[in-house]
C-alpha atoms as a PDB file:
ATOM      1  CA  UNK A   1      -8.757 -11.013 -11.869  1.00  0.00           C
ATOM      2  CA  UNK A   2      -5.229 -11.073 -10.068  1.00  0.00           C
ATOM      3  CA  UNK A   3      -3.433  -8.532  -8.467  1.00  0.00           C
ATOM      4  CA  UNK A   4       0.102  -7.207  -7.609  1.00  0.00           C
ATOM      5  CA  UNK A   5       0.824  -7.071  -3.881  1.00  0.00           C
ATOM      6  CA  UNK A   6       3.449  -4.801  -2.851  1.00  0.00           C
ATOM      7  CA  UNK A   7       2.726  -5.980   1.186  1.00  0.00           C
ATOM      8  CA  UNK A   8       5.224  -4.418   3.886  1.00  0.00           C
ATOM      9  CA  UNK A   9       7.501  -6.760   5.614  1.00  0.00           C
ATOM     10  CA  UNK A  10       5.355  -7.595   8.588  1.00  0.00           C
ATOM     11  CA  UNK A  11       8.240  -8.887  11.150  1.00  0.00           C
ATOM     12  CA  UNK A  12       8.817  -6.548  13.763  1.00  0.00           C
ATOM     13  CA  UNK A  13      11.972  -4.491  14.987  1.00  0.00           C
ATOM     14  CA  UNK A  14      14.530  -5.838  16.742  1.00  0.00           C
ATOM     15  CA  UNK A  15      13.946  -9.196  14.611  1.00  0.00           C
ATOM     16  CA  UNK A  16      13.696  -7.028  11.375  1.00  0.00           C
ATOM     17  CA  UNK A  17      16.077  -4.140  12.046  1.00  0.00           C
ATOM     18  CA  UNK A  18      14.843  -2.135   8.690  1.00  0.00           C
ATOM     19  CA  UNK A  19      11.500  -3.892   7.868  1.00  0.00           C
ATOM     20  CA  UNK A  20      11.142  -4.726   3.465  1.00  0.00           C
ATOM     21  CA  UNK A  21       9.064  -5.450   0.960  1.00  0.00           C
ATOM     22  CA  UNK A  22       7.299  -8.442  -0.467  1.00  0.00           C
ATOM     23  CA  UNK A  23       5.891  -8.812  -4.163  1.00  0.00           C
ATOM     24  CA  UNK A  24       3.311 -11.422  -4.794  1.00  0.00           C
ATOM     25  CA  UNK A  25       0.421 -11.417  -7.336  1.00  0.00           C
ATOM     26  CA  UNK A  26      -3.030 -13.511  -6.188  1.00  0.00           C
ATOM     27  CA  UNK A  27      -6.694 -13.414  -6.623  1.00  0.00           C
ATOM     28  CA  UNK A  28      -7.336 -11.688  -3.501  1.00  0.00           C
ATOM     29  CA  UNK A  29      -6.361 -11.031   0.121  1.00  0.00           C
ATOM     30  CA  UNK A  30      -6.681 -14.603   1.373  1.00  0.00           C
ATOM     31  CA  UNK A  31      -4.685 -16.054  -1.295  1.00  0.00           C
ATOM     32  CA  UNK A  32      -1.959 -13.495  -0.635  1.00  0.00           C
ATOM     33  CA  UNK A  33      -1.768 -14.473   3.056  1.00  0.00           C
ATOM     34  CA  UNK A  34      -1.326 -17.827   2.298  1.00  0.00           C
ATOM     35  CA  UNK A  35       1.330 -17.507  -0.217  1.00  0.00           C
ATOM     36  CA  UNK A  36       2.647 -15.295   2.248  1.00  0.00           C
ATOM     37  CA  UNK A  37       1.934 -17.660   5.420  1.00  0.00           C
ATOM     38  CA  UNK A  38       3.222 -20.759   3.847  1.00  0.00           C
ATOM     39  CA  UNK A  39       5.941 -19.440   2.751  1.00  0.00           C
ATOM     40  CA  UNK A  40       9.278 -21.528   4.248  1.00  0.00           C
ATOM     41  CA  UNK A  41      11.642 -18.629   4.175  1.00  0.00           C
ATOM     42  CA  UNK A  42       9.107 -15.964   6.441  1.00  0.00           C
ATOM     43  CA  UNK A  43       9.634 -15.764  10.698  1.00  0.00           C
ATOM     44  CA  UNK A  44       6.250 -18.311  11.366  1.00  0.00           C
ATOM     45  CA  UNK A  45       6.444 -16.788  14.998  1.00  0.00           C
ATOM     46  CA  UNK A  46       4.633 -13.422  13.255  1.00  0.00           C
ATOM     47  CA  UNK A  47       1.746 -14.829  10.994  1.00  0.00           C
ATOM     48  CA  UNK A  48      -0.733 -13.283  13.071  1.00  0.00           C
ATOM     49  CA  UNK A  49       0.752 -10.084  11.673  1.00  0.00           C
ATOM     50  CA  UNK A  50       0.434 -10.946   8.217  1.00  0.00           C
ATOM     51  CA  UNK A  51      -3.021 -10.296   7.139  1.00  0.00           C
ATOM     52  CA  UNK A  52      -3.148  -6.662   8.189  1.00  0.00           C
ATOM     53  CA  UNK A  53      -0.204  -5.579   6.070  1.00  0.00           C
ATOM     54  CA  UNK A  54      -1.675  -7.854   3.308  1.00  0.00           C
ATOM     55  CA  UNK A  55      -4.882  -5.776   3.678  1.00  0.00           C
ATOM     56  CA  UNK A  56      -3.400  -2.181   3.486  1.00  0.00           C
ATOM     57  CA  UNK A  57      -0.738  -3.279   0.669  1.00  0.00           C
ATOM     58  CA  UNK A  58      -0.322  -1.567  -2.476  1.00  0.00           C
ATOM     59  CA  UNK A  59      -2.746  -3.806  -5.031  1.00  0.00           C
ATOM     60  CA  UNK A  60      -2.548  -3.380  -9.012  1.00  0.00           C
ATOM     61  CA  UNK A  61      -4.880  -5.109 -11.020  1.00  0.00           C
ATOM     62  CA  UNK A  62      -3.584  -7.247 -13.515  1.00  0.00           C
ATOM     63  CA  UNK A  63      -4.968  -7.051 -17.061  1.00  0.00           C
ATOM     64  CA  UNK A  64      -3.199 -10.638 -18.256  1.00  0.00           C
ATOM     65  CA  UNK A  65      -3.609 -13.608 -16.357  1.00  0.00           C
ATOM     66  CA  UNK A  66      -0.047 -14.529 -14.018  1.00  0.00           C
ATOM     67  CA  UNK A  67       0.247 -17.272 -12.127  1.00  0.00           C
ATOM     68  CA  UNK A  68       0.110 -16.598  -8.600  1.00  0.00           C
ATOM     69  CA  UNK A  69       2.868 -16.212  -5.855  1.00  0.00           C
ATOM     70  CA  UNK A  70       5.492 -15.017  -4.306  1.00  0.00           C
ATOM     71  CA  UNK A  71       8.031 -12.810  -6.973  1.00  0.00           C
ATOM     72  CA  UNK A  72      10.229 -11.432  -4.622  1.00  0.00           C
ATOM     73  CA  UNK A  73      11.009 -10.210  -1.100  1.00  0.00           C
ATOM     74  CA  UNK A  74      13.595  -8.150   0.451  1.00  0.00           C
ATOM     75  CA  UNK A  75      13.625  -8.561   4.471  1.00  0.00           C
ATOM     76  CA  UNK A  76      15.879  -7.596   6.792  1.00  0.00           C
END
């Protein structure tokens, strides 16, 4: 069964001066940090940081079946 991620923007002040949000659904943790790892748009200098956050996010099982990734993100 899938989930909803809400996962806190994991990039660190001064390179994200207010921090965000990302919304993803996946099957568990380690699909959500690679969504979230291979994602072209994230700071790769911080994946390291990436499972933690994934790990304490906000998760909300799904009761239909989604396909998984990324649907959206607001970083600063």
């Amino acid at each position: 069964m899938k989930s909803l991620y809400i996962v806190d923007y994991w990039v660190p002040f001064p390179s994200s001066e207010y921090g965000g949000v990302v919304s993803l659904i996946a099957e568990n943790d380690t699909e959500a940090f690679e969504l979230l790892s291979n994602e072209q748009g994230f700071d790769d200098r911080y994946t390291n940081l990436i499972m933690p956050n994934v790990v304490k996010a906000q998760k909300f099982q799904l009761v239909d079946d989604y396909q998984s990734g990324i649907i959206d993100a607001f970083t600063t």
